[in-house]
N, C-alpha and C. Protein backbone atom coordinates (compact mmCIF):
# COMPACT_ATOMS: atom_id res chain seq x y z
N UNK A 1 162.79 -205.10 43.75
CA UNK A 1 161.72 -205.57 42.89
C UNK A 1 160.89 -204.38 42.41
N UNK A 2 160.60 -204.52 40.88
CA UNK A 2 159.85 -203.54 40.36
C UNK A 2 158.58 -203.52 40.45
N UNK A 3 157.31 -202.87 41.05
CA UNK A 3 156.10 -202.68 41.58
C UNK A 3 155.55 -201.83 40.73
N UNK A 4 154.88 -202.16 39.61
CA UNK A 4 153.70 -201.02 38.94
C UNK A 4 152.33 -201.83 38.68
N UNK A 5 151.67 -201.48 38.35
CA UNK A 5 150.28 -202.24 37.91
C UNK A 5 149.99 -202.11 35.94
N UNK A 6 149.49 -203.11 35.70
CA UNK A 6 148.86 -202.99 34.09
C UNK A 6 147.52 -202.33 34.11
N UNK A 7 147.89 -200.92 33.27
CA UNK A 7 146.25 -200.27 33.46
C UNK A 7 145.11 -201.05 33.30
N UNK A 8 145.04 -202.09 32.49
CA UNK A 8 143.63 -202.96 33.02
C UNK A 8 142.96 -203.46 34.25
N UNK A 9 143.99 -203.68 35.05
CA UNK A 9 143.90 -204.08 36.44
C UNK A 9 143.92 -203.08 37.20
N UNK A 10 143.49 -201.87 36.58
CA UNK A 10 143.53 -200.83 37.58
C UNK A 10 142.55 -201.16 39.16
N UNK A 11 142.79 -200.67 40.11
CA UNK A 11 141.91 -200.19 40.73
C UNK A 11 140.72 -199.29 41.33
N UNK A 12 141.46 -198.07 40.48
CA UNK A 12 140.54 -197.49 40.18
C UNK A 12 139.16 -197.18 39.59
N UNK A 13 137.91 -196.95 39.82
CA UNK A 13 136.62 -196.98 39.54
C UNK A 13 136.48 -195.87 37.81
N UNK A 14 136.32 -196.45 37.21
CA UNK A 14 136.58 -195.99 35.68
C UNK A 14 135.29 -195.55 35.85
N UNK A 15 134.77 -194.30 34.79
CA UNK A 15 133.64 -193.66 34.42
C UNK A 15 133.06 -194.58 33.35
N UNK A 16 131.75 -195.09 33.20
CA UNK A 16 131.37 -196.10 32.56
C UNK A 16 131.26 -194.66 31.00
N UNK A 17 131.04 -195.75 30.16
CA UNK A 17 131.25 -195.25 28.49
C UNK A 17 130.05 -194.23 28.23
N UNK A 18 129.81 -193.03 27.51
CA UNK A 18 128.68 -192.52 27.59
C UNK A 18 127.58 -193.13 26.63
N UNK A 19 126.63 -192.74 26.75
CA UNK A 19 125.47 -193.25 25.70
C UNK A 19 124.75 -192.37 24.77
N UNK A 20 124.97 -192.84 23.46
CA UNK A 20 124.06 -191.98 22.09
C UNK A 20 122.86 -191.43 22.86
N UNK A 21 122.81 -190.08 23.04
CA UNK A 21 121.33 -189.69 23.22
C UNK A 21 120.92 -189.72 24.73
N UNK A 22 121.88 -190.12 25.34
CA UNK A 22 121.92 -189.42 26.98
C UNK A 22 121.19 -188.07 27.15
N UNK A 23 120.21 -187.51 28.25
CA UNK A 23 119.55 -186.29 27.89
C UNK A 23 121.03 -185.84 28.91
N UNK A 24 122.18 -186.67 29.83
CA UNK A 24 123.08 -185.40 30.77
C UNK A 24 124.03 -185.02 29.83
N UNK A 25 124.04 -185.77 28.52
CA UNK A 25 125.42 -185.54 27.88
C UNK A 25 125.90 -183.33 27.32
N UNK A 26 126.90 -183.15 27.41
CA UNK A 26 127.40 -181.91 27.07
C UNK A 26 127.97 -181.32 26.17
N UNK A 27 127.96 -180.77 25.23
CA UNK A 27 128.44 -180.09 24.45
C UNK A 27 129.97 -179.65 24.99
N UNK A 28 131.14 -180.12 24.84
CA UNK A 28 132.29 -179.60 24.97
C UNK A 28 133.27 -179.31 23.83
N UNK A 29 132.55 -179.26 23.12
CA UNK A 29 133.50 -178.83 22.14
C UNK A 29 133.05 -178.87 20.55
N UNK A 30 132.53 -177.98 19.47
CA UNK A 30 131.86 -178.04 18.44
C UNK A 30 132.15 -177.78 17.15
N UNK A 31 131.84 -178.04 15.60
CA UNK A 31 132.00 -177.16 14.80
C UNK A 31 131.34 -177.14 13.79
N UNK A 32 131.16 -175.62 13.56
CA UNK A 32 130.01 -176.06 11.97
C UNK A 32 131.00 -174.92 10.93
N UNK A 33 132.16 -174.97 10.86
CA UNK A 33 133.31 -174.52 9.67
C UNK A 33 133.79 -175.99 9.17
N UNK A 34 133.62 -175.69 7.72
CA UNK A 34 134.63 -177.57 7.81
C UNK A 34 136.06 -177.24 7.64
N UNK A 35 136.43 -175.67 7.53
CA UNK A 35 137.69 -175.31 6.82
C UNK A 35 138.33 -174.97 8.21
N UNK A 36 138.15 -175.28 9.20
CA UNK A 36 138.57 -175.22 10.79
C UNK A 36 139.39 -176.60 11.29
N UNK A 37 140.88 -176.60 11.17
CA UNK A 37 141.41 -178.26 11.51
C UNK A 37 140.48 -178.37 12.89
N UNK A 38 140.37 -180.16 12.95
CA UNK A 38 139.85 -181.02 14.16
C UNK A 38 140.94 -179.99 15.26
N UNK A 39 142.20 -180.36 15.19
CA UNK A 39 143.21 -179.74 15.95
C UNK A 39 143.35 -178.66 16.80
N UNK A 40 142.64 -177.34 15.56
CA UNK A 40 142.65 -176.59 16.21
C UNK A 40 141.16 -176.47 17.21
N UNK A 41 140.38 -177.03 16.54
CA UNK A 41 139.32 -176.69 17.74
C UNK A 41 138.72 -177.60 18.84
N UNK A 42 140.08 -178.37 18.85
CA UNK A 42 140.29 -179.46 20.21
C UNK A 42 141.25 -178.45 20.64
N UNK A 43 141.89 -177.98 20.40
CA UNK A 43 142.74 -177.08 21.09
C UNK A 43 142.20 -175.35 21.74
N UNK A 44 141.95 -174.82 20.85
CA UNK A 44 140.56 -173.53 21.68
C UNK A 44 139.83 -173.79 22.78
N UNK A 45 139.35 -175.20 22.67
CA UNK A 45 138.23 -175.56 23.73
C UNK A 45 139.03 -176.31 24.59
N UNK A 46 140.33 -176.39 24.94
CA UNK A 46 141.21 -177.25 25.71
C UNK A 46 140.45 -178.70 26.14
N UNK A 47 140.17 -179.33 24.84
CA UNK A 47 139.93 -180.64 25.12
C UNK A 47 141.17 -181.35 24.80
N UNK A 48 141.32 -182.33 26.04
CA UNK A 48 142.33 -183.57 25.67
C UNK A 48 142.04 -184.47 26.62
N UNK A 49 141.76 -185.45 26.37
CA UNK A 49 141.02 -186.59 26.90
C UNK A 49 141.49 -187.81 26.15
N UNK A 50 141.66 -188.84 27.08
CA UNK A 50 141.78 -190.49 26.69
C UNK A 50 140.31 -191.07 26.62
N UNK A 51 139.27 -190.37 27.31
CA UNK A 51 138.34 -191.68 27.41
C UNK A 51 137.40 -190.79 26.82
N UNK A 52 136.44 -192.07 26.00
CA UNK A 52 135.27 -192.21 25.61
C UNK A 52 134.20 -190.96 24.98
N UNK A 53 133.83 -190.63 24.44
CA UNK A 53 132.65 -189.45 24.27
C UNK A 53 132.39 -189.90 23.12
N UNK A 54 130.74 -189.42 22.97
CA UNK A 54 129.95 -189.20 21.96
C UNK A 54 130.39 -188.54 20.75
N UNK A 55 130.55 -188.77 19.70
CA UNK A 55 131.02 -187.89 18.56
C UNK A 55 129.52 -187.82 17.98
N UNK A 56 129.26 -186.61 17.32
CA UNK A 56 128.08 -186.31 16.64
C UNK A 56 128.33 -185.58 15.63
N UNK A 57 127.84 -185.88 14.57
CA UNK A 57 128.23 -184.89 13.32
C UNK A 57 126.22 -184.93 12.67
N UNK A 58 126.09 -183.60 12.37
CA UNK A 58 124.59 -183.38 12.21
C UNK A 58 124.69 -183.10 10.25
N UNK A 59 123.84 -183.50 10.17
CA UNK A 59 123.95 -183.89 8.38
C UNK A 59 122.75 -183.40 7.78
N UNK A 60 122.57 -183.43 6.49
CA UNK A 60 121.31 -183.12 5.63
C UNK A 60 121.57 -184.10 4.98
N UNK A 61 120.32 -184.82 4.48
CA UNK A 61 120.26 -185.77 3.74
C UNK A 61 118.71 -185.64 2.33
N UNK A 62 118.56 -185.97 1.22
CA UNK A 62 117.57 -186.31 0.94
C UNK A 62 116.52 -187.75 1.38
N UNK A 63 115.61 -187.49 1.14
CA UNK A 63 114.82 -188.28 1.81
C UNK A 63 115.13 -189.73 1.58
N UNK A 64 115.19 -189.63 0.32
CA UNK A 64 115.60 -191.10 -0.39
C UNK A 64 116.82 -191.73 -0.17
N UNK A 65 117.93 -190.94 0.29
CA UNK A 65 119.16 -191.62 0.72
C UNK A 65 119.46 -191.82 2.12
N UNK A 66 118.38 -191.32 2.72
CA UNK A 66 118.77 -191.73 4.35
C UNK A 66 118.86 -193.14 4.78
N UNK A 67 118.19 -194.17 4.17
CA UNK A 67 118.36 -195.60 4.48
C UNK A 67 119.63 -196.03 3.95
N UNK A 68 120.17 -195.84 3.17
CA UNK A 68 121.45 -196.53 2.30
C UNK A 68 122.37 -195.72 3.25
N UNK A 69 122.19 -194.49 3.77
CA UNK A 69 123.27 -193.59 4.97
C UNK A 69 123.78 -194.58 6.07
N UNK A 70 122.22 -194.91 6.46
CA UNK A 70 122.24 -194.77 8.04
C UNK A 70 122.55 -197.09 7.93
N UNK A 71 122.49 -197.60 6.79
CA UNK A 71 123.11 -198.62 6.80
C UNK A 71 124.46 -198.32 7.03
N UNK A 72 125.05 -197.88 5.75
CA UNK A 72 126.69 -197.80 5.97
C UNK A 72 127.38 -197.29 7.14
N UNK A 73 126.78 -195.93 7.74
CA UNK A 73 127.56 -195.37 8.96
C UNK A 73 127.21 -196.33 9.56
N UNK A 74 125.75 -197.14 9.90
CA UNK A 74 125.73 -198.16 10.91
C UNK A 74 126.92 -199.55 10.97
N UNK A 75 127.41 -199.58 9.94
CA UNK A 75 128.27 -200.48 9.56
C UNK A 75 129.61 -199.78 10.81
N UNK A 76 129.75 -198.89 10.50
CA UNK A 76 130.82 -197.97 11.32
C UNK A 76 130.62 -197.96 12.41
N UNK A 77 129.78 -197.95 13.48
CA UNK A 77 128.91 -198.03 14.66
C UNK A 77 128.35 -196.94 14.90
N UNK A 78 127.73 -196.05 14.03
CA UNK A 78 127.07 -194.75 14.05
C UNK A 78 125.85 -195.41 14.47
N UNK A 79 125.09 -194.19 15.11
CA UNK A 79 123.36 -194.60 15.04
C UNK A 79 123.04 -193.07 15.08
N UNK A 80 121.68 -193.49 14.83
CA UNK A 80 120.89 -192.25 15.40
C UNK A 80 120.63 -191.46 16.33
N UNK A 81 120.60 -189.70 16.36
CA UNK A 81 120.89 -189.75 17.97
C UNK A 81 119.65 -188.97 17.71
N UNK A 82 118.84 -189.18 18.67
CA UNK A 82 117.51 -188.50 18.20
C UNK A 82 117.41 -187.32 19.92
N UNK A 83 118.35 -187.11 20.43
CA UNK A 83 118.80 -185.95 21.05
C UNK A 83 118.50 -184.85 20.72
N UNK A 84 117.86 -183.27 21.48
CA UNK A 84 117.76 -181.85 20.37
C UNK A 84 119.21 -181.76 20.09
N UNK A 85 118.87 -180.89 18.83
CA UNK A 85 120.46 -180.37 18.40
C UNK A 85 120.24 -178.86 18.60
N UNK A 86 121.43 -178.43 18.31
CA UNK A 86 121.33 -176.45 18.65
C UNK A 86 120.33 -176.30 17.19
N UNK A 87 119.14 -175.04 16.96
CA UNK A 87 119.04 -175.11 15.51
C UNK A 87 119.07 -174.09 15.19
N UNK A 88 120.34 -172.82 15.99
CA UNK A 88 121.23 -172.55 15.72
C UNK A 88 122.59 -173.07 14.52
N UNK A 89 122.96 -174.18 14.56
CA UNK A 89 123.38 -175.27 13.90
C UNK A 89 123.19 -175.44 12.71
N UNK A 90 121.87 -176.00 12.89
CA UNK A 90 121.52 -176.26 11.71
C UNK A 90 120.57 -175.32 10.85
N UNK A 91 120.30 -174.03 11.52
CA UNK A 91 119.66 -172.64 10.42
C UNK A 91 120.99 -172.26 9.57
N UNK A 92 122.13 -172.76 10.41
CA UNK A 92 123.59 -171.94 9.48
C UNK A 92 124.40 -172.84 8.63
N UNK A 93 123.62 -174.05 8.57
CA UNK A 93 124.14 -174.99 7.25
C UNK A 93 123.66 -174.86 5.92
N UNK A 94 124.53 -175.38 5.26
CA UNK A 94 123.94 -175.56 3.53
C UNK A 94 122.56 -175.46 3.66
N UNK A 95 121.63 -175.54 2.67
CA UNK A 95 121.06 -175.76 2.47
C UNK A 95 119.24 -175.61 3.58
N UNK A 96 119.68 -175.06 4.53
CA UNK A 96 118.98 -174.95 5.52
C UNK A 96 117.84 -174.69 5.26
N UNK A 97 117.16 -173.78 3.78
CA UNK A 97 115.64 -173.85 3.50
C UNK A 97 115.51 -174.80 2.56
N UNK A 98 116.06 -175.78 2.28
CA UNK A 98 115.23 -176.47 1.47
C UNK A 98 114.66 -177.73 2.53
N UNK A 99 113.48 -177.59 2.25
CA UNK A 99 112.35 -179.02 3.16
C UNK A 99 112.55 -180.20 2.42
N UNK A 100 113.50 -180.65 1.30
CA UNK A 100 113.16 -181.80 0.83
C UNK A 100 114.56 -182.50 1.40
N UNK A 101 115.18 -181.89 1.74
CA UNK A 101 116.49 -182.52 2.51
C UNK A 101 116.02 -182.91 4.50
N UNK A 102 116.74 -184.18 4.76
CA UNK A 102 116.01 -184.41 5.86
C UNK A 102 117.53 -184.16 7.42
N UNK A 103 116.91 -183.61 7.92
CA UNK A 103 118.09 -182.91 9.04
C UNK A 103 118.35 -184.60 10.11
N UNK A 104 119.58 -185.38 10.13
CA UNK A 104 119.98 -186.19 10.96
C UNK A 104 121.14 -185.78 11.88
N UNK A 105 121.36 -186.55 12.84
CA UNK A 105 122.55 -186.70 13.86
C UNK A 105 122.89 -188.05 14.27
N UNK A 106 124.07 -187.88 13.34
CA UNK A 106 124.50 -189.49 13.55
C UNK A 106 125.83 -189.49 14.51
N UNK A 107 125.63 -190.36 15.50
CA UNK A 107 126.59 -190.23 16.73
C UNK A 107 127.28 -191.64 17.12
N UNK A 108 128.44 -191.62 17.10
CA UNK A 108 128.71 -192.77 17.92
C UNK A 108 129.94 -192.48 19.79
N UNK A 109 130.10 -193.83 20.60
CA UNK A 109 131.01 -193.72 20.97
C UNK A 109 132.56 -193.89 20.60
N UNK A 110 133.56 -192.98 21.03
CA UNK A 110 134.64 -193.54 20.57
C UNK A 110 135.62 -192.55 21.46
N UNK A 111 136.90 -192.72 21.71
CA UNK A 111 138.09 -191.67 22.17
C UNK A 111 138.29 -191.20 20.96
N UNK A 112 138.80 -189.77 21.18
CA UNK A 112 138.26 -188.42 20.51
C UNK A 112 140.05 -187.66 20.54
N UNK A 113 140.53 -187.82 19.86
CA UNK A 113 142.05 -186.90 19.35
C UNK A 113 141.76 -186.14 18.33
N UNK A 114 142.97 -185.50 17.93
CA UNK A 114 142.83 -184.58 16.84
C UNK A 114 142.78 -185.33 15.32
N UNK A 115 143.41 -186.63 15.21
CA UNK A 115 143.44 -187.60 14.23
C UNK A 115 142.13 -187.58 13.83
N UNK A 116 141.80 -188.69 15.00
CA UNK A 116 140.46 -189.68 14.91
C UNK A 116 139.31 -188.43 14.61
N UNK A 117 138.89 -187.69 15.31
CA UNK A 117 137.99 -186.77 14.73
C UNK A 117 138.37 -186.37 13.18
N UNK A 118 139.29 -185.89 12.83
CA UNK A 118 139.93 -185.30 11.54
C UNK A 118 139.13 -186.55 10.44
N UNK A 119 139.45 -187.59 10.68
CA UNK A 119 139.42 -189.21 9.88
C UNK A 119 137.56 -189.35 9.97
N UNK A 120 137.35 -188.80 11.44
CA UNK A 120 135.38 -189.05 11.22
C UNK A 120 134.86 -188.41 10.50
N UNK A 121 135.83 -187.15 10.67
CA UNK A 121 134.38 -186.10 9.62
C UNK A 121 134.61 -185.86 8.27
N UNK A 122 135.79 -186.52 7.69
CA UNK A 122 136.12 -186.81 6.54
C UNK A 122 135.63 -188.24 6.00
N UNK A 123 135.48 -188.77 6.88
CA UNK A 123 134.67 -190.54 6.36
C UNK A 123 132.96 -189.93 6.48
N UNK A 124 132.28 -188.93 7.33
CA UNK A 124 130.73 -188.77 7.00
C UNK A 124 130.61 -187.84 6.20
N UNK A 125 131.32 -186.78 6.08
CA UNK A 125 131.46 -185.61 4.71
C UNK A 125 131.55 -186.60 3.75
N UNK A 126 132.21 -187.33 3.27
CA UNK A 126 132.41 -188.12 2.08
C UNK A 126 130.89 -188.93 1.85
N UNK A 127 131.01 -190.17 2.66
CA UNK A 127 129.73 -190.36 2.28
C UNK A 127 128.64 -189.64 2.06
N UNK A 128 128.01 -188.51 3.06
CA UNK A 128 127.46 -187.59 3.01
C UNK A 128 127.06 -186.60 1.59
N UNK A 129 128.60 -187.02 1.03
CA UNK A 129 128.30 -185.90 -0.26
C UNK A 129 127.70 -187.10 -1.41
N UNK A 130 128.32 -187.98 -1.28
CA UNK A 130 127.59 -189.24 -2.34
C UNK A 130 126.38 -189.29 -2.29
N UNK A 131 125.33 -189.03 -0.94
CA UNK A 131 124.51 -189.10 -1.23
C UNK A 131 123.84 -188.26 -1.17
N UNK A 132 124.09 -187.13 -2.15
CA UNK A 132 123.78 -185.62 -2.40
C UNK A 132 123.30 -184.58 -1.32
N UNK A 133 124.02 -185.21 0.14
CA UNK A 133 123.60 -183.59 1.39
C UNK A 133 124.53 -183.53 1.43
N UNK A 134 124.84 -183.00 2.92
CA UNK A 134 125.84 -181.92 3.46
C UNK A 134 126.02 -182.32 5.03
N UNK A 135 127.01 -181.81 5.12
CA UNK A 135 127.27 -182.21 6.72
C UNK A 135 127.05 -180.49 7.36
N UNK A 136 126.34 -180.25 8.15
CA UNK A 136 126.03 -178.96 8.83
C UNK A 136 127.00 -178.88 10.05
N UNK A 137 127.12 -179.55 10.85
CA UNK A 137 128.23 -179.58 11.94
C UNK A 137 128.76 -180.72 12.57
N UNK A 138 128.97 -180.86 13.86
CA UNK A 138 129.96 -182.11 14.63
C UNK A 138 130.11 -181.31 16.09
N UNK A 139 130.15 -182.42 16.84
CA UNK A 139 129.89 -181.85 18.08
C UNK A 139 130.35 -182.95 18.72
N UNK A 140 131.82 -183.08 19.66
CA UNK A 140 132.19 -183.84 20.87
C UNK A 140 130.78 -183.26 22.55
N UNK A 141 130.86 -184.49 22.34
CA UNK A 141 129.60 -184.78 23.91
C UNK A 141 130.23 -185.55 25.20
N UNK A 142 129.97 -185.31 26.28
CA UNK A 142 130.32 -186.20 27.70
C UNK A 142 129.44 -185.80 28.67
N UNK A 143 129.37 -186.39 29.56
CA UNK A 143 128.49 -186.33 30.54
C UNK A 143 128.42 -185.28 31.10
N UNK A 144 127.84 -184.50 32.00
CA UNK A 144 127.92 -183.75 32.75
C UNK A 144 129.06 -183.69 34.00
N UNK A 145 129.86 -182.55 34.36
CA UNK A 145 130.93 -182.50 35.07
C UNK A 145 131.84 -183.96 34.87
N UNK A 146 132.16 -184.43 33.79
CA UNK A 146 133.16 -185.50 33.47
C UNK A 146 134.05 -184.81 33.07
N UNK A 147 134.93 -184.69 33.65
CA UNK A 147 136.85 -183.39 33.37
C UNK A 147 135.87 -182.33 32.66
N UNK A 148 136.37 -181.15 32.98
CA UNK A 148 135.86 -179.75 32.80
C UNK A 148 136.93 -179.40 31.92
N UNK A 149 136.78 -179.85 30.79
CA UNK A 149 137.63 -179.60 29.63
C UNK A 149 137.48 -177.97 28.63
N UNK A 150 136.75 -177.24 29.15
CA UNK A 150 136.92 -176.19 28.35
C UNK A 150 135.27 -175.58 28.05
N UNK A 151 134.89 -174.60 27.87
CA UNK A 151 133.42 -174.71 27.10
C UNK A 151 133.36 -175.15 25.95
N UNK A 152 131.95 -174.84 25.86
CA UNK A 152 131.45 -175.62 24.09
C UNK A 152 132.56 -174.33 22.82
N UNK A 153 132.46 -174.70 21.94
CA UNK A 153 133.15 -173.75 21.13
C UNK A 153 131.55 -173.73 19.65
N UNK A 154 131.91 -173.04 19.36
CA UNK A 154 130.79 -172.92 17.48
C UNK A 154 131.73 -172.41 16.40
């Protein structure tokens, strides 16, 4: 008789999902090049992971389009991550002296491949540019000591 288990029924004690704006969450892995594949810089920072993390991509917006933004990504399950960001980061994006553009970080949970990242920051770059900002960077997050996947990368 054949004996395996269905990973749902694991027994094992699963790491619960992380949360937008956790102050333990970590920087493991980053980027503020957009001309840098997802791929390769899941690969530099030897991330490979099945479960869960924060995706964050940090944006410029004008003032006036941040509500019509933060509807649609919310549609996506983005929110706000009102977390510090490096500002490092964001001194080395577009547009970084102009004050009439408003600096966000829109984050959600989700499992994190070279695809699915590739597909996020091409679905908030896009919108992003419609509504005349810029995307400044993106940043995979996890908890503190959750798999020691590599350092942060920039």
């Amino acid at each position: 008789m054949v004996s395996w288990k269905l990973p749902w029924r694991s027994d094992a004690a699963r790491a619960p999902e992380p949360v937008v704006g956790d102050p333990d969450l970590r920087v493991v892995v980053s980027g503020t090049d957009e001309t840098v594949a997802s791929s390769v810089a899941l690969a530099q920072a030897g991330f490979a992971s099945t479960e869960a993390v924060v995706l964050r991509h940090v944006v410029r917006l004008p003032a006036s389009a941040v509500g019509g933004v933060l509807e649609r990504v919310g549609a996506d399950g983005y929110a706000v991550d009102e977390s510090p960001v490096d500002e490092r980061v964001v001194a080395a994006g577009p547009d970084a002296a102009d004050d009439a553009l408003t600096t966000l970080a829109l984050a959600r949970v989700m499992p994190v491949d070279a695809v699915a990242l590739s597909r996020e920051r091409a679905r908030i770059a896009s919108m992003v540019s419609r509504a005349e900002g810029a995307v400044v960077g993106w940043a995979v997050l996890r908890p503190a000591g959750a798999g020691e996947a590599g350092a942060p990368r920039r």
